[in-house]
N, C-alpha and C. Protein backbone atom coordinates (compact mmCIF):
# COMPACT_ATOMS: atom_id res chain seq x y z
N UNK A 1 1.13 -4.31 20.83
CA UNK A 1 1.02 -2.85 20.83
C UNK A 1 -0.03 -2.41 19.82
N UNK A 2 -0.93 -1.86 20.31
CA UNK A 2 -1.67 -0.70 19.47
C UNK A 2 -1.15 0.28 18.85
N UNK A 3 -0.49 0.01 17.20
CA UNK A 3 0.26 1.30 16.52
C UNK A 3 -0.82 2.56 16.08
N UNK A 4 -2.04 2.03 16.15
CA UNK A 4 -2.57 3.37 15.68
C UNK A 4 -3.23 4.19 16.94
N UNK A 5 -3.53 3.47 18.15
CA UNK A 5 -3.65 4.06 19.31
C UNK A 5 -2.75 5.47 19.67
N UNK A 6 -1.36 4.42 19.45
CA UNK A 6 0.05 5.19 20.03
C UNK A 6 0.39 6.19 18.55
N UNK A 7 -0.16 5.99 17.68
CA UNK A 7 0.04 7.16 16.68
C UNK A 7 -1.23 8.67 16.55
N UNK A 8 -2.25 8.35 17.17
CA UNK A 8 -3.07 9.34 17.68
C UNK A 8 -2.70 9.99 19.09
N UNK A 9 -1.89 9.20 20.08
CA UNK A 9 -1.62 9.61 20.78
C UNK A 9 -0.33 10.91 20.24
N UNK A 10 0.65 10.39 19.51
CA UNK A 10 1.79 11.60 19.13
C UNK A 10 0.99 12.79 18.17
N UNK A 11 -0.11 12.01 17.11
CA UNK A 11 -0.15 13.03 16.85
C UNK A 11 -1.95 13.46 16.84
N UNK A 12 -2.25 14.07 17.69
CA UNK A 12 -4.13 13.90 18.45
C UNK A 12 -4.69 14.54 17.29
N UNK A 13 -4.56 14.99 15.67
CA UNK A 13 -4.84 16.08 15.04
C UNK A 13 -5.31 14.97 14.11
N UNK A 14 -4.70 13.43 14.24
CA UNK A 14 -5.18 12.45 13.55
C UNK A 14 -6.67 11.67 14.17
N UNK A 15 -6.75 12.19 14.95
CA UNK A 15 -7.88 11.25 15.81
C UNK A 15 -9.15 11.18 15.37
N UNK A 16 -9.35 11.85 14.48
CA UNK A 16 -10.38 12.15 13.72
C UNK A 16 -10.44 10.86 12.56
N UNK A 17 -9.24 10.73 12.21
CA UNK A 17 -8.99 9.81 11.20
C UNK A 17 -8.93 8.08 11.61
N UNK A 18 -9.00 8.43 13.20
CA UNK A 18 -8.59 7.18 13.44
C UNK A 18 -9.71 5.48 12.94
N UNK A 19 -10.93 5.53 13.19
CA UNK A 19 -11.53 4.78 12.32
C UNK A 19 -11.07 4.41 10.82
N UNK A 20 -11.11 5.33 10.37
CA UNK A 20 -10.86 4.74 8.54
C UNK A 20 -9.13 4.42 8.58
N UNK A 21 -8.30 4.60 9.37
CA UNK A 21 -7.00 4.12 9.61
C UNK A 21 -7.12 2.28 9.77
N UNK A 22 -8.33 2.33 10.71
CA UNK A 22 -8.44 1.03 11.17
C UNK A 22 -9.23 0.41 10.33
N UNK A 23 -9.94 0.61 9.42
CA UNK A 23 -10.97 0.14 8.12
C UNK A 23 -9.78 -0.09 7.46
N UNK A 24 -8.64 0.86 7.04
CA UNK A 24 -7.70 0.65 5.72
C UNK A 24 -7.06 -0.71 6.01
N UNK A 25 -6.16 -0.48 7.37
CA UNK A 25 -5.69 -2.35 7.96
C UNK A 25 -6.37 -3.32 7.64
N UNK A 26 -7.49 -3.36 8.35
CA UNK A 26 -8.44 -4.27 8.45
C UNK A 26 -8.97 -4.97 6.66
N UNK A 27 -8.68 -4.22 5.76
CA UNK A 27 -9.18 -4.15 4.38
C UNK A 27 -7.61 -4.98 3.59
N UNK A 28 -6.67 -4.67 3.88
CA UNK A 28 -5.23 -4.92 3.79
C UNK A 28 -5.24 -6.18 4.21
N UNK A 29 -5.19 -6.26 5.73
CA UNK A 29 -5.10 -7.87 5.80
C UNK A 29 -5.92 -8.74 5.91
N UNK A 30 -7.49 -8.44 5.38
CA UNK A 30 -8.23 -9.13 4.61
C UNK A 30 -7.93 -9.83 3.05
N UNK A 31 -7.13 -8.08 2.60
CA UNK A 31 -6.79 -9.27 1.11
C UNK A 31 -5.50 -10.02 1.18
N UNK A 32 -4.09 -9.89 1.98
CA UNK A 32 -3.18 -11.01 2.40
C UNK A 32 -3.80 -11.91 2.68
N UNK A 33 -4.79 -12.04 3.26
CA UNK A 33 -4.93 -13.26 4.53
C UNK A 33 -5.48 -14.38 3.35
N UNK A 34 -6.19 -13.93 2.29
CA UNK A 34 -7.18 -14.49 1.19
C UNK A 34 -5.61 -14.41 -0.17
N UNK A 35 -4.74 -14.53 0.00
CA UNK A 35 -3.52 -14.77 -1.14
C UNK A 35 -3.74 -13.40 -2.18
N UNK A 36 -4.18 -12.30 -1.81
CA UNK A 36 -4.31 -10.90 -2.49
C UNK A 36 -3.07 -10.04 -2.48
N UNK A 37 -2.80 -9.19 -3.07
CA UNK A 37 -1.77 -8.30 -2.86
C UNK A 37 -1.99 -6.84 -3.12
N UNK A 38 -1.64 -5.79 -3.02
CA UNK A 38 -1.64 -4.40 -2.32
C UNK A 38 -1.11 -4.13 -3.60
N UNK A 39 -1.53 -2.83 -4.44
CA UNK A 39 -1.23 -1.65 -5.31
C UNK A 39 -1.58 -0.18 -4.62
N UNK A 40 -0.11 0.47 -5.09
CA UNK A 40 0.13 1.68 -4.44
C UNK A 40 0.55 2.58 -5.65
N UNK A 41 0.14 4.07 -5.83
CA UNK A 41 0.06 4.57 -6.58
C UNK A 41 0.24 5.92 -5.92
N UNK A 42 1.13 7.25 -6.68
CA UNK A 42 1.25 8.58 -5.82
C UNK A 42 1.92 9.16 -7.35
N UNK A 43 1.98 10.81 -7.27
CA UNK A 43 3.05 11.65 -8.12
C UNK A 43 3.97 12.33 -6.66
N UNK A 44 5.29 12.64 -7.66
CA UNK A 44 5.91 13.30 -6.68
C UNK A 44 6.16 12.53 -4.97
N UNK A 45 5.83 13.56 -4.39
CA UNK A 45 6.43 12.77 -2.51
C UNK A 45 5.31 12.26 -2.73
N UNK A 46 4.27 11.89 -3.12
CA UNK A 46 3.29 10.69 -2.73
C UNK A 46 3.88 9.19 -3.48
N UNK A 47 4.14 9.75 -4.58
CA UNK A 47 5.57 8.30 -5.81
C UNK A 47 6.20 7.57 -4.39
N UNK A 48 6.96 8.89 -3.88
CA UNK A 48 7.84 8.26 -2.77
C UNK A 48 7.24 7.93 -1.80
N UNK A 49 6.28 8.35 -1.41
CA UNK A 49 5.58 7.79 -0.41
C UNK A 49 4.90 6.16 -0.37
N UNK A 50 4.54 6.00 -1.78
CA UNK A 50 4.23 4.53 -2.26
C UNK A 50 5.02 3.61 -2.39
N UNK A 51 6.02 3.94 -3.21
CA UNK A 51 7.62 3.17 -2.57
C UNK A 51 7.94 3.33 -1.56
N UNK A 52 7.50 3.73 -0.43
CA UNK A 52 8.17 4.13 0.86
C UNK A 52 7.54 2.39 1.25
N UNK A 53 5.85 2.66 1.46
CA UNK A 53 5.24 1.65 1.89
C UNK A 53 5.36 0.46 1.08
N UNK A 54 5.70 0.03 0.15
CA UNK A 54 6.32 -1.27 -0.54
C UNK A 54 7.49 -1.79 0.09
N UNK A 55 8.30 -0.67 0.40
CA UNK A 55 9.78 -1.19 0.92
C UNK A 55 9.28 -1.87 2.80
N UNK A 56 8.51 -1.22 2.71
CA UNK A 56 8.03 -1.53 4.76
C UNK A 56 7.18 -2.88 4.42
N UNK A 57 6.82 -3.70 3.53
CA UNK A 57 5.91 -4.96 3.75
C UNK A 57 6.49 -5.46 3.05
N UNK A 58 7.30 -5.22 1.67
CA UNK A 58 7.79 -6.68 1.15
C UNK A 58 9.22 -6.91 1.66
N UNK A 59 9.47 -6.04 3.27
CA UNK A 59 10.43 -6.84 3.66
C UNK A 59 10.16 -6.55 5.32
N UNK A 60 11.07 -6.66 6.04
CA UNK A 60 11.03 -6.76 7.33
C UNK A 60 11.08 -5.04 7.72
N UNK A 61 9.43 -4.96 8.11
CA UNK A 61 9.96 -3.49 8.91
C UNK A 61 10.18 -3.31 10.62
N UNK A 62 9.04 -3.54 11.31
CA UNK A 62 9.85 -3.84 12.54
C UNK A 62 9.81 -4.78 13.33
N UNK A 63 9.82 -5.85 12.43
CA UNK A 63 9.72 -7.74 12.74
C UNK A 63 11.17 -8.31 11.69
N UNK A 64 11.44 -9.25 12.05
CA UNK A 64 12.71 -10.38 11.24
C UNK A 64 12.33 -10.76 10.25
N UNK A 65 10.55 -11.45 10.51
CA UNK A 65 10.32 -12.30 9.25
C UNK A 65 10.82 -13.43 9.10
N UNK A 66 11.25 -14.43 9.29
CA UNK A 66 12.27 -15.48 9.11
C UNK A 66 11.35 -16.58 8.37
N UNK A 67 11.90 -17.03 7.46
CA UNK A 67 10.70 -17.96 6.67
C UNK A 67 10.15 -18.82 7.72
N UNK A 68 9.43 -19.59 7.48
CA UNK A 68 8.62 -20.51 8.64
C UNK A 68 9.67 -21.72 8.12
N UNK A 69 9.83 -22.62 8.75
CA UNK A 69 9.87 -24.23 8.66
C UNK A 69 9.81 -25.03 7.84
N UNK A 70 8.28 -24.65 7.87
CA UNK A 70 7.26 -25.84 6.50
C UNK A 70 7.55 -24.79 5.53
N UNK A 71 7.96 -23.68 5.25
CA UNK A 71 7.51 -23.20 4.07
C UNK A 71 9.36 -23.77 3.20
N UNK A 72 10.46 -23.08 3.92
CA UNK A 72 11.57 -23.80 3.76
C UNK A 72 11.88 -25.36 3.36
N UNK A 73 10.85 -26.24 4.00
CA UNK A 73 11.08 -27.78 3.73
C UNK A 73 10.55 -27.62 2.40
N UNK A 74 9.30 -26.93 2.17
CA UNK A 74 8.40 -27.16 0.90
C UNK A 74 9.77 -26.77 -0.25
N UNK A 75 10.46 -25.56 -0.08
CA UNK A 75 11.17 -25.03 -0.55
C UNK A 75 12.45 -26.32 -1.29
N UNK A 76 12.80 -26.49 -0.33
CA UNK A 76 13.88 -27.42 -0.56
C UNK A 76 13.50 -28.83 -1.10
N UNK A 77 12.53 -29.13 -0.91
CA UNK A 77 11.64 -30.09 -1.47
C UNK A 77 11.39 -29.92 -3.27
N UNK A 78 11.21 -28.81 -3.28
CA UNK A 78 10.50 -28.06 -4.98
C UNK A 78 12.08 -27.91 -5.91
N UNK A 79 13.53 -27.79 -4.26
CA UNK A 79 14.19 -27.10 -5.06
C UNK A 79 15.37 -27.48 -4.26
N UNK A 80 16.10 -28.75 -4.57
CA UNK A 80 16.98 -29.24 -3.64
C UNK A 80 18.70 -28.47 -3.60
N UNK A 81 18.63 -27.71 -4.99
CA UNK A 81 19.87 -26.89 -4.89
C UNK A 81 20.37 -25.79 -4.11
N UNK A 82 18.86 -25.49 -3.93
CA UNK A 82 18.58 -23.99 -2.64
C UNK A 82 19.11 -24.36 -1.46
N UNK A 83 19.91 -23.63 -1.23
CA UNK A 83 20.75 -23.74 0.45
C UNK A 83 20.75 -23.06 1.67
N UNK A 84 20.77 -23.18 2.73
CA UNK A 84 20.51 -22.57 3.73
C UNK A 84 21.24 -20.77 3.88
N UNK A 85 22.25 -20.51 3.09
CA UNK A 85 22.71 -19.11 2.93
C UNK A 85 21.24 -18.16 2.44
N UNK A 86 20.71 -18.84 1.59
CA UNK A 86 20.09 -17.86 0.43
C UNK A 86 18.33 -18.21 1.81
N UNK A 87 18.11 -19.45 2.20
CA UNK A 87 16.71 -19.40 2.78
C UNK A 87 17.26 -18.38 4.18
N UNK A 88 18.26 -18.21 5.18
CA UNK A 88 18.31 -17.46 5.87
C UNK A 88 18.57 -16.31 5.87
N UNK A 89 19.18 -15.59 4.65
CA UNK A 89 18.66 -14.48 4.59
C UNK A 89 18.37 -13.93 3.40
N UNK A 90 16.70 -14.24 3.85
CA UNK A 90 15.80 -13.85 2.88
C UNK A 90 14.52 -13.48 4.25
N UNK A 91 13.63 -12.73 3.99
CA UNK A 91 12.37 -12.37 5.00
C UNK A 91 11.39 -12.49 4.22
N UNK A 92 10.55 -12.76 4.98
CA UNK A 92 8.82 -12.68 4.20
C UNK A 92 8.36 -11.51 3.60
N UNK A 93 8.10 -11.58 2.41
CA UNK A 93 6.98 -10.45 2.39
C UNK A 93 5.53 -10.51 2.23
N UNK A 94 5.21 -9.24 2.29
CA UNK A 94 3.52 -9.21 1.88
C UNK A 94 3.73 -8.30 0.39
N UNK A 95 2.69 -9.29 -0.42
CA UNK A 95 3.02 -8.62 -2.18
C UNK A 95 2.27 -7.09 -2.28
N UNK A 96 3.45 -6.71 -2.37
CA UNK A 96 2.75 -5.44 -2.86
C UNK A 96 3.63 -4.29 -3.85
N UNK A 97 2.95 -3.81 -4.87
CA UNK A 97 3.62 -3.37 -6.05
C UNK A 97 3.12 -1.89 -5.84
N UNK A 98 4.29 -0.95 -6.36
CA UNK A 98 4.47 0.20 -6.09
C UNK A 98 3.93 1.02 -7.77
N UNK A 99 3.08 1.05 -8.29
CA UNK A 99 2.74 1.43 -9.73
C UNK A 99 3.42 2.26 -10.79
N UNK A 100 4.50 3.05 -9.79
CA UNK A 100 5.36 4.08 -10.84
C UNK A 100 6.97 3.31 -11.30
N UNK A 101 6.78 1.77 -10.33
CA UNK A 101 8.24 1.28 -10.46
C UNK A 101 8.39 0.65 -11.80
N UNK A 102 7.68 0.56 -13.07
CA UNK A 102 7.76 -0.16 -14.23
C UNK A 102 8.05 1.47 -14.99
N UNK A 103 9.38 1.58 -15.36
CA UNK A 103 9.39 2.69 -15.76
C UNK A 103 9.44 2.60 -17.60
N UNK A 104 9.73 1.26 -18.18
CA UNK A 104 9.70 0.91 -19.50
C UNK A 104 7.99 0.52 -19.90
N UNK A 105 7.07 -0.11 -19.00
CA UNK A 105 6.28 -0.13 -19.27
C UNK A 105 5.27 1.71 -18.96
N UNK A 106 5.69 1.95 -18.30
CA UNK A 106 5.02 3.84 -18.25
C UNK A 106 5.51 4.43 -19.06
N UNK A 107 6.57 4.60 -19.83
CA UNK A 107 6.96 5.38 -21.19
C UNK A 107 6.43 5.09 -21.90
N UNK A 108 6.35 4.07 -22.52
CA UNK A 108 5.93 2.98 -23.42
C UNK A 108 4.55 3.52 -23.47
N UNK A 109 3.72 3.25 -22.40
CA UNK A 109 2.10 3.44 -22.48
C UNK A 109 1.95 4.97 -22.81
N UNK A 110 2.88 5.58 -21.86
CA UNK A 110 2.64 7.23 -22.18
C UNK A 110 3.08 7.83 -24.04
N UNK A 111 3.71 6.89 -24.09
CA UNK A 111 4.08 7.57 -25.96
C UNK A 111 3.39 7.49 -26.56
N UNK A 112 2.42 5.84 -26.30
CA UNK A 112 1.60 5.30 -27.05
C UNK A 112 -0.15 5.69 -26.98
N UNK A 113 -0.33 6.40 -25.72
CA UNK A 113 -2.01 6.04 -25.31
C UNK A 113 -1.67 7.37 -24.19
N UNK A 114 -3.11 7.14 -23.57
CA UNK A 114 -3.30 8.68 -22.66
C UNK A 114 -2.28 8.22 -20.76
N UNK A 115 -1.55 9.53 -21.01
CA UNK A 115 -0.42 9.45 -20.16
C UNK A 115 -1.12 9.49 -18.83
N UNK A 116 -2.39 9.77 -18.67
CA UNK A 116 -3.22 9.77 -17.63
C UNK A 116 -4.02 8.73 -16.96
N UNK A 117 -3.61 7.28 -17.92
CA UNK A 117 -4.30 6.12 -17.18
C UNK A 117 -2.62 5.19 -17.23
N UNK A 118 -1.75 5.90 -17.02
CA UNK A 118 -0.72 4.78 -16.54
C UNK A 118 -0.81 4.05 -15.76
N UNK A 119 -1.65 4.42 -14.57
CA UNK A 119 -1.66 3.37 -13.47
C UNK A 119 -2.96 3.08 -13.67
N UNK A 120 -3.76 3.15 -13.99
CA UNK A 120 -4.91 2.63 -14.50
C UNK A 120 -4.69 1.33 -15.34
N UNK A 121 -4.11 1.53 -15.93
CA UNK A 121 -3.41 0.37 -17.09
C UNK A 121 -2.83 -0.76 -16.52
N UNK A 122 -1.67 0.02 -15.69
CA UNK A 122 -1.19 -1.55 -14.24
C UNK A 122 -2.17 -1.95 -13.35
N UNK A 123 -3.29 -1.43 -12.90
CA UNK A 123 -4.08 -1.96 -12.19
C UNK A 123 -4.95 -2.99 -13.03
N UNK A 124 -5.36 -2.53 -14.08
CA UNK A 124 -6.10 -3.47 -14.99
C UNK A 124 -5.12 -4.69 -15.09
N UNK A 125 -3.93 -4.96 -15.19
CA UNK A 125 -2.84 -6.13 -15.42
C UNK A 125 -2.81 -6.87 -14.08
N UNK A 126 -2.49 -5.83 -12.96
CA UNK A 126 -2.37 -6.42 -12.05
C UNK A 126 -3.24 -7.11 -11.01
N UNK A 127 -4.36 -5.78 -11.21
CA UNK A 127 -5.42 -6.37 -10.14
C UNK A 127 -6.33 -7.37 -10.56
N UNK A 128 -6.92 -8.13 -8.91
CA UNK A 128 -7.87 -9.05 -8.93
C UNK A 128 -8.55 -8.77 -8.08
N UNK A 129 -10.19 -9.44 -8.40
CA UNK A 129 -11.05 -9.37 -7.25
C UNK A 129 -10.31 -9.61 -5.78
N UNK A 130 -10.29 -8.88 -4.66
CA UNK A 130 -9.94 -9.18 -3.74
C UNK A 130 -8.58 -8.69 -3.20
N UNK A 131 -8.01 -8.16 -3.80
CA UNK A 131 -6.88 -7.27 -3.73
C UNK A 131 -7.12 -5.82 -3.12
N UNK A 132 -5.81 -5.40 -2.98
CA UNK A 132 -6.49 -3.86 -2.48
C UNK A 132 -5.29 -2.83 -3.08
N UNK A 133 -5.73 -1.74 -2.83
CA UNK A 133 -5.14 -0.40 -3.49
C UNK A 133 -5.38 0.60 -3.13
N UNK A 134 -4.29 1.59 -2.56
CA UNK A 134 -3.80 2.85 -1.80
C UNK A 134 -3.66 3.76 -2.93
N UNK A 135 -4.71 4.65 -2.99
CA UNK A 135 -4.60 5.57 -3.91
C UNK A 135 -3.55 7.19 -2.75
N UNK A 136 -2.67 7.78 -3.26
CA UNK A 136 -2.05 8.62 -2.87
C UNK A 136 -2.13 10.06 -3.28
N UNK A 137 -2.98 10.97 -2.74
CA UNK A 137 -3.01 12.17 -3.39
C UNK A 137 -3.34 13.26 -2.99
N UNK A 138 -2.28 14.18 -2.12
CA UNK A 138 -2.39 15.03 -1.20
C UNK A 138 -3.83 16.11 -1.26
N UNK A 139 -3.97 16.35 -2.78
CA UNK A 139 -4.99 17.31 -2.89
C UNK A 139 -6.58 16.41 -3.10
N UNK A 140 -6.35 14.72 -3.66
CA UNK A 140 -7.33 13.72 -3.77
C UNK A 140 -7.85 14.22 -5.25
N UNK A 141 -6.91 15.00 -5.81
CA UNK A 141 -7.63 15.48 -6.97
C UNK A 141 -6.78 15.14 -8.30
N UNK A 142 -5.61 14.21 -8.22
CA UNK A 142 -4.67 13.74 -8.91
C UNK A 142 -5.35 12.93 -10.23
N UNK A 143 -5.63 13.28 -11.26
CA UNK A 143 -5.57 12.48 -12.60
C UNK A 143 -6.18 11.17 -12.64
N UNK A 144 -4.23 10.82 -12.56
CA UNK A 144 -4.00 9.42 -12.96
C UNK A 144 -4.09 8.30 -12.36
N UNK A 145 -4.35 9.16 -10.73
CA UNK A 145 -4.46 8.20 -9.20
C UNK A 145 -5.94 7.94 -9.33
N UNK A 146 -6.93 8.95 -9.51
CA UNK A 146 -8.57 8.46 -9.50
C UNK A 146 -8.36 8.08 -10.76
N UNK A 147 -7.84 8.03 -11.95
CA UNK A 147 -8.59 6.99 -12.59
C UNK A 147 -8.54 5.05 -12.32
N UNK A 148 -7.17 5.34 -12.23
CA UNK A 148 -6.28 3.71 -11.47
C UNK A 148 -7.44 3.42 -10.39
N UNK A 149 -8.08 4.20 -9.37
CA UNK A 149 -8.97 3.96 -8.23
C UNK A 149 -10.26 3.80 -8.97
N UNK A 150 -10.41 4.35 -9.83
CA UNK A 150 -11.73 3.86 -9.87
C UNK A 150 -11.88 2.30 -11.28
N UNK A 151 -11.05 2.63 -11.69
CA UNK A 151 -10.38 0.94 -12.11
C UNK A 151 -10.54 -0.31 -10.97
N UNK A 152 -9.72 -0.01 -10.31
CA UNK A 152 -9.02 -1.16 -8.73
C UNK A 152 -10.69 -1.07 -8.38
N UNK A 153 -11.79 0.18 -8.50
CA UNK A 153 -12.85 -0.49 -7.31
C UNK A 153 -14.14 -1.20 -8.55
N UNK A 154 -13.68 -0.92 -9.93
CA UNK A 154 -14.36 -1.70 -10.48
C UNK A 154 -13.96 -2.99 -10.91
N UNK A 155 -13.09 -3.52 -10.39
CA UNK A 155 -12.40 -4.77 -10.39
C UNK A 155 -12.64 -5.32 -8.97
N UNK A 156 -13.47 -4.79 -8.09
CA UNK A 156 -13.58 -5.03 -6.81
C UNK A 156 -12.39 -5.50 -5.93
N UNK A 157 -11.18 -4.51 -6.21
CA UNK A 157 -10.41 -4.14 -5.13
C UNK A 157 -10.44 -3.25 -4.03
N UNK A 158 -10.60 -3.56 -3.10
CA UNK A 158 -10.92 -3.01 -1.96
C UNK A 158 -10.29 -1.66 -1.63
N UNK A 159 -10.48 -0.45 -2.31
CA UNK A 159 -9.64 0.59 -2.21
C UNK A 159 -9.76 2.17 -1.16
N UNK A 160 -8.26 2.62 -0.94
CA UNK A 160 -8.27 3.11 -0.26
C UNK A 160 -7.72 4.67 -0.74
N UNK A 161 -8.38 5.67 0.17
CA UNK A 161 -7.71 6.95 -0.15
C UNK A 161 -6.73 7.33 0.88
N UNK A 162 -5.67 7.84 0.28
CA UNK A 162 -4.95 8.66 1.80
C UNK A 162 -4.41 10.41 0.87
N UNK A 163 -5.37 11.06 1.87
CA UNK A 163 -5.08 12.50 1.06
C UNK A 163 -5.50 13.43 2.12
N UNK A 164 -5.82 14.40 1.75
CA UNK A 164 -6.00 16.18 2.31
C UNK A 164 -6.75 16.85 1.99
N UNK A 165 -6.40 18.13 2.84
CA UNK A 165 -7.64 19.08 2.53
C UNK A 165 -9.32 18.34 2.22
N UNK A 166 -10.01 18.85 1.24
CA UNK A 166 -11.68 18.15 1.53
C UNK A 166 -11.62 16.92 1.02
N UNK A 167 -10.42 16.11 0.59
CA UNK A 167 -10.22 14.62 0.28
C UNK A 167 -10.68 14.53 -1.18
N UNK A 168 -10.94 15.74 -1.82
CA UNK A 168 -10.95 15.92 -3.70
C UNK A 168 -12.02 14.39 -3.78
N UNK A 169 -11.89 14.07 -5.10
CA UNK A 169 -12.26 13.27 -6.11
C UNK A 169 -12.38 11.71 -5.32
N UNK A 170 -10.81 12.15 -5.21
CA UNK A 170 -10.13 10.33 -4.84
C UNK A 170 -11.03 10.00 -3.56
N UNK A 171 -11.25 10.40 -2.28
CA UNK A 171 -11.77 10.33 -1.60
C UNK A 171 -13.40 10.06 -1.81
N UNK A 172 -14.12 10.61 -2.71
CA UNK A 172 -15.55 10.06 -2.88
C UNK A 172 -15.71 8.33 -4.02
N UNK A 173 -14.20 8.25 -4.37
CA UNK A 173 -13.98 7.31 -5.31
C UNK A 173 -14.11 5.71 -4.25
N UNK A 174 -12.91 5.95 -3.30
CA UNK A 174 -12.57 4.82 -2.42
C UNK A 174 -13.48 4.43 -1.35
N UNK A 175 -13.50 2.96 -1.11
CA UNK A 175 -14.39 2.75 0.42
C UNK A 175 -13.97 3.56 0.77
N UNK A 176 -13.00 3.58 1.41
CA UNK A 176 -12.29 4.00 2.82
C UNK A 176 -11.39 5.21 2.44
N UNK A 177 -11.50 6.43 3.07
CA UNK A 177 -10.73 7.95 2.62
C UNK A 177 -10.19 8.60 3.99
N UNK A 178 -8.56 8.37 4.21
CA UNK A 178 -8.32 8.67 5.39
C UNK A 178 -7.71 10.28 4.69
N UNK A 179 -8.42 10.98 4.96
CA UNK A 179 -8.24 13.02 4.84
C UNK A 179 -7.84 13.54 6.18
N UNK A 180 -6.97 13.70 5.76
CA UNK A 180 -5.54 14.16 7.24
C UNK A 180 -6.07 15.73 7.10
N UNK A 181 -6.12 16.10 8.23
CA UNK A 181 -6.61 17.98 8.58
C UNK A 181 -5.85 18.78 7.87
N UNK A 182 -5.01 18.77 7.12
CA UNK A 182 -4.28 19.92 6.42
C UNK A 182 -4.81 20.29 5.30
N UNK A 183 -4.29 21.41 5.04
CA UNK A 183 -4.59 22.24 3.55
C UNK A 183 -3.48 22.36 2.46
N UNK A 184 -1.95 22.28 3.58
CA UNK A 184 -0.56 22.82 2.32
C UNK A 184 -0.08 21.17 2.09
N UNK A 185 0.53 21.08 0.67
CA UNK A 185 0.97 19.90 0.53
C UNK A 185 1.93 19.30 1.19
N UNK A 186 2.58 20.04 1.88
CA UNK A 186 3.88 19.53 2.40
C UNK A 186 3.18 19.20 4.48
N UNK A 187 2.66 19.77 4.51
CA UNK A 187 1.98 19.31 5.71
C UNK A 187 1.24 18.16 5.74
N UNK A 188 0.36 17.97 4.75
CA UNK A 188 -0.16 16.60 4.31
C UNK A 188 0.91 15.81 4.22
N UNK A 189 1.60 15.98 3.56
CA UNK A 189 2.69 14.53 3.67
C UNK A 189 3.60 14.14 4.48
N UNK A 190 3.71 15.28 5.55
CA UNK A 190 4.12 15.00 7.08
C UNK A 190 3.74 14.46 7.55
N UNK A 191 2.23 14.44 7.43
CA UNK A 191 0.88 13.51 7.90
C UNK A 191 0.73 12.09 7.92
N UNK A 192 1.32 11.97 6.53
CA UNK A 192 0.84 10.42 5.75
C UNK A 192 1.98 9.83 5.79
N UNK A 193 2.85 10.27 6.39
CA UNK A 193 3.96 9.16 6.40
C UNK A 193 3.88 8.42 7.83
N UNK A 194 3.64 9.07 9.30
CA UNK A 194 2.87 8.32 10.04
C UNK A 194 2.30 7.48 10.24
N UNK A 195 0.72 7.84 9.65
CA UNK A 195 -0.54 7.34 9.02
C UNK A 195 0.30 5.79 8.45
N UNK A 196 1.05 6.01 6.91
CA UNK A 196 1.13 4.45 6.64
C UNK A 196 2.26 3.75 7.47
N UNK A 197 2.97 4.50 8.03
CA UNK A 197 3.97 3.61 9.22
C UNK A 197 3.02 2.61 9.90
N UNK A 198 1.51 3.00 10.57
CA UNK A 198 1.08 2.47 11.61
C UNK A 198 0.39 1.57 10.94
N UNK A 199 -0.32 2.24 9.68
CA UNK A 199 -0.65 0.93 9.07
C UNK A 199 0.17 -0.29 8.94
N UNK A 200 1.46 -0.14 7.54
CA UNK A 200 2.58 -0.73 7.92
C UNK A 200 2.55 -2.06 9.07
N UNK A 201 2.82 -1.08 10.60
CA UNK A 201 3.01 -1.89 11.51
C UNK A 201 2.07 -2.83 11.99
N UNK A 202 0.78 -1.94 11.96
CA UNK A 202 -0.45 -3.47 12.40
C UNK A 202 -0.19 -4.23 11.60
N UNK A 203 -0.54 -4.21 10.19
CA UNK A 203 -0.41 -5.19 9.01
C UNK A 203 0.95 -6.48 9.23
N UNK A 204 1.88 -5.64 9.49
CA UNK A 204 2.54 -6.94 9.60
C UNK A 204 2.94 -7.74 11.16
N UNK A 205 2.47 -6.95 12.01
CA UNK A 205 2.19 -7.50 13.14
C UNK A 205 1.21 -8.64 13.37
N UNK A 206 0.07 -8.19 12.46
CA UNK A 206 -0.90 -9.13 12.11
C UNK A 206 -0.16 -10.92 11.97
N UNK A 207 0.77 -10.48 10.90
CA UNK A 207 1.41 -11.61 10.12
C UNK A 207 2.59 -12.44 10.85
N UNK A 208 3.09 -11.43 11.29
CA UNK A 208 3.96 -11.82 12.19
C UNK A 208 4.58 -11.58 13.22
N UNK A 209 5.18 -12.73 14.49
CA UNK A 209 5.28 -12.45 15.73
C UNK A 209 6.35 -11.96 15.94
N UNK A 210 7.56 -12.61 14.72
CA UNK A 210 8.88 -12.56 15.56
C UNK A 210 9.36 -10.96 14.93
């Protein structure tokens, strides 16, 4: 199935967007495919929106996942106490870290240093060449999200915008700037929850069959 086909089809107001939808995938499971992992970053419903999309790849969203075979033998091989309860249910994921979920390390930095490169700060820890990163920011004009983005693209992480209205800051920051047609915030994020579903779904369709 074509998820971003069938997601321009429900909603045709995206169709405009549909290229850089397919650049953002395509950029995503370039850095899985190469042992990379995904940073996601938002305030407010975009926070949740970034944990939304962490919870959809580091576990089964609309696939099983079931470990492979060889990866299980390797498993039990490395680790002969591990038993078939704990390898069957467990699912694959794809790594990807949600930037507002270290809440001792974001106090911490915010007491200590400028409360405006918190995720700037985890990207510098976390990221590597070849990784990628979803900057989240309905107005594209968020702080702490372009600075983290323009961190992630000077670390040559492959980064992405998903925002609104004229796509602000964040959007001239990232390769790739998917700017959904709205102007009010809450319409934008009606938008973008779609938008990363379909991503979401290619991505791990990509990965997996079952």
């Amino acid at each position: 199935m074509d998820f971003i086909t069938e997601l321009c089809g429900r909603y045709p107001i995206l169709l405009k967007n549909e290229n850089e939808i397919r650049q953002a995938c395509s950029g995503i499971i370039k850095s899985f495919e190469n042992s990379g992992k995904l940073l996601v970053c938002g305030n407010g419903g975009s926070c949740s929106d970034a944990q939304h999309i962490t919870g959809e790849l580091m576990k089964g969203f609309l696939k099983k996942r079931p470990i492979s075979h060889e990866k299980i033998q390797l498993m039990k091989k490395r680790c002969p106490e591990i038993d078939d309860s704990i390898l069957n249910g467990l699912q694959q994921g794809l790594p990807t870290i949600s930037l507002d979920s270290s809440s001792a390390l974001n106090t911490a930095f915010m007491n200590d240093c400028d409360p405006s490169l918190i995720y700037a700060q985890q990207t510098l820890g976390y990221g590597r060449e070849g990784d990628a990163f979803i900057g989240i920011s309905t107005s594209g004009n968020a702080e702490n999200v372009c600075a983290a983005a323009k961190v992630a693209k000077s670390l040559g992480l492959y980064t992405i915008a998903l925002t609104g209205k004229d796509g602000g800051k964040l959007a001239e920051i990232c390769n790739t700037a998917i700017i959904v047609d709205e102007k009010e915030t809450y319409k934008i994020q009606e938008l973008h929850l779609p938008v990363y579903h379909a991503i979401c779904a290619t991505v791990e369709t990509h990965f997996f069959k079952e």
